[in-house]
PDB file of N, CA and C in Angstrom:
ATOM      1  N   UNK A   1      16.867 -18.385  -1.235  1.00  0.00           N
ATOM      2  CA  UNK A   1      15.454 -18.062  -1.150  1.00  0.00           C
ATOM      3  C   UNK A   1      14.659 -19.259  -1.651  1.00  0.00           C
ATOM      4  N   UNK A   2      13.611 -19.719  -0.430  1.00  0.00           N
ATOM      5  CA  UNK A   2      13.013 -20.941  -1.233  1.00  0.00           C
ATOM      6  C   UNK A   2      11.777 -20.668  -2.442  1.00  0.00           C
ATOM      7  N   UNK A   3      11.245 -21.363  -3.024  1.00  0.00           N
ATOM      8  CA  UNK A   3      10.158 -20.970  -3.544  1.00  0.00           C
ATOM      9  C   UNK A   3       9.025 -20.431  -3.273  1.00  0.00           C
ATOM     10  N   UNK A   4       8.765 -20.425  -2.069  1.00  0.00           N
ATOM     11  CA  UNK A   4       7.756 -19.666  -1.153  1.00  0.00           C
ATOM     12  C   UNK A   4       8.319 -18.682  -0.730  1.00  0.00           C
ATOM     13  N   UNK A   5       8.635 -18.240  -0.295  1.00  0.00           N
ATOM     14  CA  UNK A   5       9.406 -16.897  -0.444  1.00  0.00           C
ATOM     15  C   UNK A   5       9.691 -15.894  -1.214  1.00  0.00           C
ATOM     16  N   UNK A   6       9.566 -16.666  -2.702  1.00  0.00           N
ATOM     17  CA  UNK A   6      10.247 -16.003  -3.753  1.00  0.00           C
ATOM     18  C   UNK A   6       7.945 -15.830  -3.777  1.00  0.00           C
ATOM     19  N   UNK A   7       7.162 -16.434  -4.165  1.00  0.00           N
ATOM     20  CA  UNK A   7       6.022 -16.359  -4.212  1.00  0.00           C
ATOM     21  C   UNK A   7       5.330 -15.320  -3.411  1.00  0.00           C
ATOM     22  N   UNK A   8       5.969 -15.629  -1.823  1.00  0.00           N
ATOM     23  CA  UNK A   8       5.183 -14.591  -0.656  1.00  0.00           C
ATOM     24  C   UNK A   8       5.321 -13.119  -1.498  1.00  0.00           C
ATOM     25  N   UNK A   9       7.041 -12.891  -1.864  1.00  0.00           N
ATOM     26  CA  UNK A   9       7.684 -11.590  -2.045  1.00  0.00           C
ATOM     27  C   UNK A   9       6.814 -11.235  -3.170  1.00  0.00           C
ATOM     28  N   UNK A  10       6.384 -11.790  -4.489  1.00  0.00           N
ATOM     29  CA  UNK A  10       5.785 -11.175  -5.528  1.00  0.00           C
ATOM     30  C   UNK A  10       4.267 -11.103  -5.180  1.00  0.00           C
ATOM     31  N   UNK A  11       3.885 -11.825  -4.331  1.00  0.00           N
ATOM     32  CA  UNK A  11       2.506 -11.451  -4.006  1.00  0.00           C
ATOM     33  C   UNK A  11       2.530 -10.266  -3.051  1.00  0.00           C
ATOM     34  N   UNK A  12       3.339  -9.791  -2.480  1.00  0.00           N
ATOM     35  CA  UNK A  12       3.609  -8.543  -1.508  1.00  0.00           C
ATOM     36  C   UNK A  12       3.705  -7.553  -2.137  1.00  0.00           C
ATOM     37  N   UNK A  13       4.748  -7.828  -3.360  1.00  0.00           N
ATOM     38  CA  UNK A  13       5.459  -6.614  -4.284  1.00  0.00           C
ATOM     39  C   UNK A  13       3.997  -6.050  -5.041  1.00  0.00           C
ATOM     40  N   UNK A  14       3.634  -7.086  -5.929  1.00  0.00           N
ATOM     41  CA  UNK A  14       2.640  -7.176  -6.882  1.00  0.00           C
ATOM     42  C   UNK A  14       1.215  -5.895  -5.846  1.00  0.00           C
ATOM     43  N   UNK A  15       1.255  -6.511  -4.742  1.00  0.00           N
ATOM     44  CA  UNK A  15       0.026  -5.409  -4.229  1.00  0.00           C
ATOM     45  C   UNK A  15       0.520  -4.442  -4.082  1.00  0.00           C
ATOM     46  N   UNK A  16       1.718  -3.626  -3.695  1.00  0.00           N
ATOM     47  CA  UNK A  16       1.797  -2.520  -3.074  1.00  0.00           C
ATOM     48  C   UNK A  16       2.184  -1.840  -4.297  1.00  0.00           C
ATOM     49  N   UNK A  17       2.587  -2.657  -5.488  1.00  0.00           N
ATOM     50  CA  UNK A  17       2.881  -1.690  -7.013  1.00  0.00           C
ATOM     51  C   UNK A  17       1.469  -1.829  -7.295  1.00  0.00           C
ATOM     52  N   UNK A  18       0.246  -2.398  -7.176  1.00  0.00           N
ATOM     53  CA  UNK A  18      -0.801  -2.202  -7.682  1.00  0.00           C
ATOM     54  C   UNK A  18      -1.231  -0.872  -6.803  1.00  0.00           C
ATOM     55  N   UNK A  19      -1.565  -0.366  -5.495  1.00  0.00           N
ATOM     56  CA  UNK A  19      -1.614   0.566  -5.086  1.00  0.00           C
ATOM     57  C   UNK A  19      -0.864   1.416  -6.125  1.00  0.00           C
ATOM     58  N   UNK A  20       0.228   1.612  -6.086  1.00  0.00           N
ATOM     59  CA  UNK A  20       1.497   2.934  -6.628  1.00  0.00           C
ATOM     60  C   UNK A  20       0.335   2.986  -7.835  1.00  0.00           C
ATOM     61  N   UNK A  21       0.036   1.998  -8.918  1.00  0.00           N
ATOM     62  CA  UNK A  21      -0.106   2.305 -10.427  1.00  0.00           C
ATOM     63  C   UNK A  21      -1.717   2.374 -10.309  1.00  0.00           C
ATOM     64  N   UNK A  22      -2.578   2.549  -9.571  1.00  0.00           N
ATOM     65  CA  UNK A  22      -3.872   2.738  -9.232  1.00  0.00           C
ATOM     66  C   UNK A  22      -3.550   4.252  -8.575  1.00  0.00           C
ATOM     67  N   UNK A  23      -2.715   4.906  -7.966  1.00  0.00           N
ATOM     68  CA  UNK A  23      -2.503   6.142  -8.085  1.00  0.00           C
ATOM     69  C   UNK A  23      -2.575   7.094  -8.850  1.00  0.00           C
ATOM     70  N   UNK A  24      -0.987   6.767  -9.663  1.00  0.00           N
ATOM     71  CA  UNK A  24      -0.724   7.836 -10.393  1.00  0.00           C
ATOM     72  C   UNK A  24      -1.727   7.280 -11.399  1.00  0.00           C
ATOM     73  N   UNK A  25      -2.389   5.914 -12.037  1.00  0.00           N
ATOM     74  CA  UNK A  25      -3.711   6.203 -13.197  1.00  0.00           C
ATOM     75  C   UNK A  25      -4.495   7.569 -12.647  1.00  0.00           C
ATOM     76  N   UNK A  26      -4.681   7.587 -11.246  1.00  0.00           N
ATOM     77  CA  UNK A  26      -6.116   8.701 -10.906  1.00  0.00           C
ATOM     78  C   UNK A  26      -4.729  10.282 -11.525  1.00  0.00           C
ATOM     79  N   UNK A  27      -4.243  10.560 -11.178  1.00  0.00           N
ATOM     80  CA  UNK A  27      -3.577  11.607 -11.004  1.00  0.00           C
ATOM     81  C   UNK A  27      -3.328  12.208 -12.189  1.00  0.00           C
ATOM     82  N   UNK A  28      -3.234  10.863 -13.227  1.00  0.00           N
ATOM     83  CA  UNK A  28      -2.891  11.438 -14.698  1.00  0.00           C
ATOM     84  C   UNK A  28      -4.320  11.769 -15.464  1.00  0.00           C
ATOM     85  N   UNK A  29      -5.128  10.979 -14.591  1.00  0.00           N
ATOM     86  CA  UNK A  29      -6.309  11.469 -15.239  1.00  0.00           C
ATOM     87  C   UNK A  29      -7.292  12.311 -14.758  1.00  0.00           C
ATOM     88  N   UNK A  30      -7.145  12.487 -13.843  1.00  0.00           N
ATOM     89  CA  UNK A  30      -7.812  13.665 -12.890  1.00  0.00           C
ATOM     90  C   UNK A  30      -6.590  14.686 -12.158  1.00  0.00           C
ATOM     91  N   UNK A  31      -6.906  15.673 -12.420  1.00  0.00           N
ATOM     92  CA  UNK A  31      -6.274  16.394 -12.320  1.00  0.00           C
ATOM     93  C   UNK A  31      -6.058  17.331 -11.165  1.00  0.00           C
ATOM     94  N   UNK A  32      -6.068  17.004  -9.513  1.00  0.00           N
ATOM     95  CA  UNK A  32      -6.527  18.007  -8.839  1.00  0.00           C
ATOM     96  C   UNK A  32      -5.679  18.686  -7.716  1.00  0.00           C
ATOM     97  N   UNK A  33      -5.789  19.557  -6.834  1.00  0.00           N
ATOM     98  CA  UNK A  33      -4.937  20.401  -6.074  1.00  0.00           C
ATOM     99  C   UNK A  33      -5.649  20.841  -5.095  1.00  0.00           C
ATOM    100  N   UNK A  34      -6.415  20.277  -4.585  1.00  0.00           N
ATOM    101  CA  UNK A  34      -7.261  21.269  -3.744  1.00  0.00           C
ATOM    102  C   UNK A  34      -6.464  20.264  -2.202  1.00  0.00           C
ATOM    103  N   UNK A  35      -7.201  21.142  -0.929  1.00  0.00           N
ATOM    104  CA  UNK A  35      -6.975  20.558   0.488  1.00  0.00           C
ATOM    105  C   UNK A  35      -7.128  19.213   0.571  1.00  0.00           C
ATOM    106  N   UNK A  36      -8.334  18.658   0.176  1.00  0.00           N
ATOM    107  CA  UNK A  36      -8.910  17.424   0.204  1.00  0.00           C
ATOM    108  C   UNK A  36      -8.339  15.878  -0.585  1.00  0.00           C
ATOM    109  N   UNK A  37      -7.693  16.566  -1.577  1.00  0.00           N
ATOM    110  CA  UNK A  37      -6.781  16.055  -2.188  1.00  0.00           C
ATOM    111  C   UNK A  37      -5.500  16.058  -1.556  1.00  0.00           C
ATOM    112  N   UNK A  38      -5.041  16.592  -1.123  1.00  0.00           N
ATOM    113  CA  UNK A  38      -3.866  16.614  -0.857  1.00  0.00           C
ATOM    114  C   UNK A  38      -3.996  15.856   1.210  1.00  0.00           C
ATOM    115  N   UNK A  39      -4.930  16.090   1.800  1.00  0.00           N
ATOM    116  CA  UNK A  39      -4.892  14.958   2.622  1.00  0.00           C
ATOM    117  C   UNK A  39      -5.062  13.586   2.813  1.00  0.00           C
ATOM    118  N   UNK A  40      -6.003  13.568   1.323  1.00  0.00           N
ATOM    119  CA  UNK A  40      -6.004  11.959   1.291  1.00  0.00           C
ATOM    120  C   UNK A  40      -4.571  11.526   0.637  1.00  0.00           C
ATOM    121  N   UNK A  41      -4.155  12.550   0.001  1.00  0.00           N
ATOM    122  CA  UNK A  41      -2.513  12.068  -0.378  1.00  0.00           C
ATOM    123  C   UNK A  41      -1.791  11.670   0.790  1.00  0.00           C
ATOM    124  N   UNK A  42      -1.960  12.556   1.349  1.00  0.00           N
ATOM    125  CA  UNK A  42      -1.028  12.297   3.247  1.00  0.00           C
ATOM    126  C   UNK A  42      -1.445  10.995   3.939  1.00  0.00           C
ATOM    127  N   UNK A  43      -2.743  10.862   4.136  1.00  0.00           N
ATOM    128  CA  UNK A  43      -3.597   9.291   4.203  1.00  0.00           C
ATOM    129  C   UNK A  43      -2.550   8.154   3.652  1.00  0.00           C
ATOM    130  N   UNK A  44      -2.525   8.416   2.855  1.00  0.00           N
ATOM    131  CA  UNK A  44      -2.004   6.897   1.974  1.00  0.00           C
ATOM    132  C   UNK A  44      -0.807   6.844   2.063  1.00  0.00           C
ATOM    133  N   UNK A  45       0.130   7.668   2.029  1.00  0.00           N
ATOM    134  CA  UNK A  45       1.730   8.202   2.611  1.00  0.00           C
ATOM    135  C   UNK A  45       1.525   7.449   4.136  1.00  0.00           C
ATOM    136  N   UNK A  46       0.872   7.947   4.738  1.00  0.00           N
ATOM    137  CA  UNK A  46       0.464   7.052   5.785  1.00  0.00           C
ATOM    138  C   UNK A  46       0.323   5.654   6.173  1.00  0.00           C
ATOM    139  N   UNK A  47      -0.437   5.236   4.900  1.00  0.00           N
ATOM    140  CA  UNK A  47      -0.706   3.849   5.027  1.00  0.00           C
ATOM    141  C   UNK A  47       0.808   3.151   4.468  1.00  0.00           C
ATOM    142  N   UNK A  48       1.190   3.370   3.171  1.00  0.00           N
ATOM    143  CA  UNK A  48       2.243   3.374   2.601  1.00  0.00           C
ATOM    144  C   UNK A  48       3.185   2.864   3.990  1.00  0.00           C
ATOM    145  N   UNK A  49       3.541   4.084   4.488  1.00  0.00           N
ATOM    146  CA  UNK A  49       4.242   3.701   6.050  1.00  0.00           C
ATOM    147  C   UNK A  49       4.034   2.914   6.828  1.00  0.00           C
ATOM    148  N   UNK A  50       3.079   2.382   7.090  1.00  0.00           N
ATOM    149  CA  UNK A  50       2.160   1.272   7.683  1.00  0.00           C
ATOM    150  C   UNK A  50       2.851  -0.066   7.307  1.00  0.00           C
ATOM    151  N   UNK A  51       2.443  -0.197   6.098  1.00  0.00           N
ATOM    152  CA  UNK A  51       2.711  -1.079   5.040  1.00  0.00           C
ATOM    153  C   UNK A  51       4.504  -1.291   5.184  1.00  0.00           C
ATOM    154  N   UNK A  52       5.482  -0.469   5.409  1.00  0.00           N
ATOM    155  CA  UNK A  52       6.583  -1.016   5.267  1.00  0.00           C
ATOM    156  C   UNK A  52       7.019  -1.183   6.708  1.00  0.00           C
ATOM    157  N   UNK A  53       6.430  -0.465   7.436  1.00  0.00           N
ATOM    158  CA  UNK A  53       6.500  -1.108   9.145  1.00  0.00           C
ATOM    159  C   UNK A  53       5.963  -2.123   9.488  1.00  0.00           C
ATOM    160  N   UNK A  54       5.186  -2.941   8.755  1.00  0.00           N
ATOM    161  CA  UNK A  54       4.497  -3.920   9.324  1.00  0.00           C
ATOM    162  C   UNK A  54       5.507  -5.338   9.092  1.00  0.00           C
ATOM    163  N   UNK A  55       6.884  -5.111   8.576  1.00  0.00           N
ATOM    164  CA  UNK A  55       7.088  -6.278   8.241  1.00  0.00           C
ATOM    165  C   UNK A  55       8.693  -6.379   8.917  1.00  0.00           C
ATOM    166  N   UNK A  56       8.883  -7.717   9.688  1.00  0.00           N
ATOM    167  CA  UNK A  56      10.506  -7.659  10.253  1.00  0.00           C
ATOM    168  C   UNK A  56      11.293  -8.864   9.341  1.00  0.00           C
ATOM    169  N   UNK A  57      12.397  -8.714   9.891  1.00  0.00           N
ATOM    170  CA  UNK A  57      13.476  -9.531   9.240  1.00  0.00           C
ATOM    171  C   UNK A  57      13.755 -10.492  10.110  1.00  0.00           C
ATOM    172  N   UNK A  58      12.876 -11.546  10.030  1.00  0.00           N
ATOM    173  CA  UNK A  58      13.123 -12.635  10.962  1.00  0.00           C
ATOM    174  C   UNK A  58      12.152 -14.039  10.456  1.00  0.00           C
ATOM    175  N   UNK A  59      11.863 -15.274  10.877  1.00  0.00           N
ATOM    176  CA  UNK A  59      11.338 -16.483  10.546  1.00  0.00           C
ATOM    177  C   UNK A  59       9.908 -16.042  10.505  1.00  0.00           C
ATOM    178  N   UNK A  60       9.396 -15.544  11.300  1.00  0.00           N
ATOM    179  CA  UNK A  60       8.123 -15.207  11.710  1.00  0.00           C
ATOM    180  C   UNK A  60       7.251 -14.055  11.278  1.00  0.00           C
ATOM    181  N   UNK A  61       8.606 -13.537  10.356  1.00  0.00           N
ATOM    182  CA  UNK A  61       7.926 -11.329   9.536  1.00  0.00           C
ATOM    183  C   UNK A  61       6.414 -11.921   8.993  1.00  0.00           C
ATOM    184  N   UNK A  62       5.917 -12.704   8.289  1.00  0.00           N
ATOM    185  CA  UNK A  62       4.970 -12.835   7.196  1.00  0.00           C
ATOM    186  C   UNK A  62       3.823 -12.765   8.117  1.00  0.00           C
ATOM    187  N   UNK A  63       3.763 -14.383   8.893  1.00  0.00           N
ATOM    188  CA  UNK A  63       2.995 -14.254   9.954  1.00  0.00           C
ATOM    189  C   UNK A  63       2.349 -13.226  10.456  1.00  0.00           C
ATOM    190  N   UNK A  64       3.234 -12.625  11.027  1.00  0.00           N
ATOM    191  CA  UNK A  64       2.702 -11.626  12.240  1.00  0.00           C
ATOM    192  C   UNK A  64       2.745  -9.741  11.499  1.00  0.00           C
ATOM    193  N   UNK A  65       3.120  -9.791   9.629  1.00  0.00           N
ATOM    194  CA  UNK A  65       2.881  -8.673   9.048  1.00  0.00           C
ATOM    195  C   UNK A  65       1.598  -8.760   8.716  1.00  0.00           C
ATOM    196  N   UNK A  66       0.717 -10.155   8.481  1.00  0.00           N
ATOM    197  CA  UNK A  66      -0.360 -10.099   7.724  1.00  0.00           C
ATOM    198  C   UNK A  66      -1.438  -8.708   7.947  1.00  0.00           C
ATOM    199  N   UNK A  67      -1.632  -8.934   9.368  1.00  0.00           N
ATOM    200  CA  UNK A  67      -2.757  -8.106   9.400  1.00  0.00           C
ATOM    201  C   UNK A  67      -2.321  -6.465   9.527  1.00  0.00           C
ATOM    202  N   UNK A  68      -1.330  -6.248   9.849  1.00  0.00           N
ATOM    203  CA  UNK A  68      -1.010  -4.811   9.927  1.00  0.00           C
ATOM    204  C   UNK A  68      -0.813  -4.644   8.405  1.00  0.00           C
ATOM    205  N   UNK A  69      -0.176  -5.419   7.802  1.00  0.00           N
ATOM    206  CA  UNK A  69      -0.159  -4.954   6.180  1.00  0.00           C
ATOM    207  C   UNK A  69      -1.777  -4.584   5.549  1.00  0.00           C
ATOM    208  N   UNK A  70      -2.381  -6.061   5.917  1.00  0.00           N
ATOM    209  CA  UNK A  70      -3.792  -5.645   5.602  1.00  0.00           C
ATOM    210  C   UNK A  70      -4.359  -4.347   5.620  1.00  0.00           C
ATOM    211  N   UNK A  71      -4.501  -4.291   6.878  1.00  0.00           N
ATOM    212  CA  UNK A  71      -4.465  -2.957   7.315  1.00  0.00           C
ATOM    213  C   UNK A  71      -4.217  -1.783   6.843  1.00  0.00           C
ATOM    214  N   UNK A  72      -3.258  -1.278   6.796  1.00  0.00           N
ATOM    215  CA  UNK A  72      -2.485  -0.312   6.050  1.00  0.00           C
ATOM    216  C   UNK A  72      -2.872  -0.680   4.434  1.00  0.00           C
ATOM    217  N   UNK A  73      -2.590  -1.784   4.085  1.00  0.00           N
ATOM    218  CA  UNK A  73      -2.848  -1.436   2.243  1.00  0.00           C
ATOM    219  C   UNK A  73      -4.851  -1.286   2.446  1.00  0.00           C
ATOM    220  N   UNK A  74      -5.871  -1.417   3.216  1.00  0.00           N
ATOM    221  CA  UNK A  74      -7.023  -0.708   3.220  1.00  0.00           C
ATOM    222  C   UNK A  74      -6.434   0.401   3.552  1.00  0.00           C
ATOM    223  N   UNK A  75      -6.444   0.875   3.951  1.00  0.00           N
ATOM    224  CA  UNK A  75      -6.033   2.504   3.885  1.00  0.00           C
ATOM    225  C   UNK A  75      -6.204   3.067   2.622  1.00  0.00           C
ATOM    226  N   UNK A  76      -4.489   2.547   2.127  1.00  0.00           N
ATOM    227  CA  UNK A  76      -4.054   3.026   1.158  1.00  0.00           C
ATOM    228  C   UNK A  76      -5.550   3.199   0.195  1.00  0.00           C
ATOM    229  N   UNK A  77      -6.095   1.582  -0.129  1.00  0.00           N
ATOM    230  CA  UNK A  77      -6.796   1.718  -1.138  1.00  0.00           C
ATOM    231  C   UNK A  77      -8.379   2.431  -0.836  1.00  0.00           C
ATOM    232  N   UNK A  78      -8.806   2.369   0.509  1.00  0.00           N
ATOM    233  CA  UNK A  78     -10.176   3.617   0.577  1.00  0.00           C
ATOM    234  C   UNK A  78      -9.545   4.743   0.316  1.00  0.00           C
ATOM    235  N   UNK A  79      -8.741   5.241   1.066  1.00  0.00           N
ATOM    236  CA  UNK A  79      -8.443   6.737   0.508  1.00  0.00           C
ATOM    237  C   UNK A  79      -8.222   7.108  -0.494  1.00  0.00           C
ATOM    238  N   UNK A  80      -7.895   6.004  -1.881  1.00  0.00           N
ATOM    239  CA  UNK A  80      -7.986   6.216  -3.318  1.00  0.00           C
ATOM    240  C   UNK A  80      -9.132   6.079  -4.018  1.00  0.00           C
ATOM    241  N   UNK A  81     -10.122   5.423  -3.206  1.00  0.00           N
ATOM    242  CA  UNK A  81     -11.540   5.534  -3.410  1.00  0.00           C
ATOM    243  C   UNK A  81     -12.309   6.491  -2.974  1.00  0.00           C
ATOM    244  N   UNK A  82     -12.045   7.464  -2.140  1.00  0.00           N
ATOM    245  CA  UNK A  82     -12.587   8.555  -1.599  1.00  0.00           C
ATOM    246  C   UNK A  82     -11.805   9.835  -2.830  1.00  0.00           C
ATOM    247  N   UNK A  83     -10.455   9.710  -3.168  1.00  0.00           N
ATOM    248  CA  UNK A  83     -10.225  10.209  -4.177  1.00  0.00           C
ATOM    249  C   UNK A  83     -10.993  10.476  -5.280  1.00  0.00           C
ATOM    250  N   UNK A  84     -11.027   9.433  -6.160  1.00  0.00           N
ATOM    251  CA  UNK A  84     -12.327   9.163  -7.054  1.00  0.00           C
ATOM    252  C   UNK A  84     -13.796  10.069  -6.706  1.00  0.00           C
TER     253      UNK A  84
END
């Protein structure tokens, strides 16, 4: 693994654990169960999915994940703002 690589991967990792721990903060501190809640949960499960489809195992994955990752991690993070 070269050094860019090892960089791309923690700048990849680093966002999608910032999503996860921008979650469960809302969850532990708000407390809720209703419909509305629970579809924007499905939303982001969604995006989440997005987010790990957007990327292949080949020379070119980063490239051509950028914008579908983009993509998908907005998701993730409006629908945690509509949470709020």
């Amino acid at each position: 693994m070269t050094p860019g690589a090892a960089l791309e991967f923690a700048a990849l990792f680093g966002t999608v654990w910032w999503g996860w721990a921008s979650y469960t903060f809302l969850v532990d501190r708000y407390e809720a169960d209703d419909a509305l809640h629970r579809l924007l949960m499905v939303t982001q499960m969604f995006g989440v999915a997005g987010v790990a489809a957007a990327f292949q195992l080949d020379e070119e994955g980063l490239k051509r994940a950028a914008a579908p990752f983009a993509m998908s991690y907005a998701v993730i993070r409006v629908s945690l703002v509509l949470m709020y």
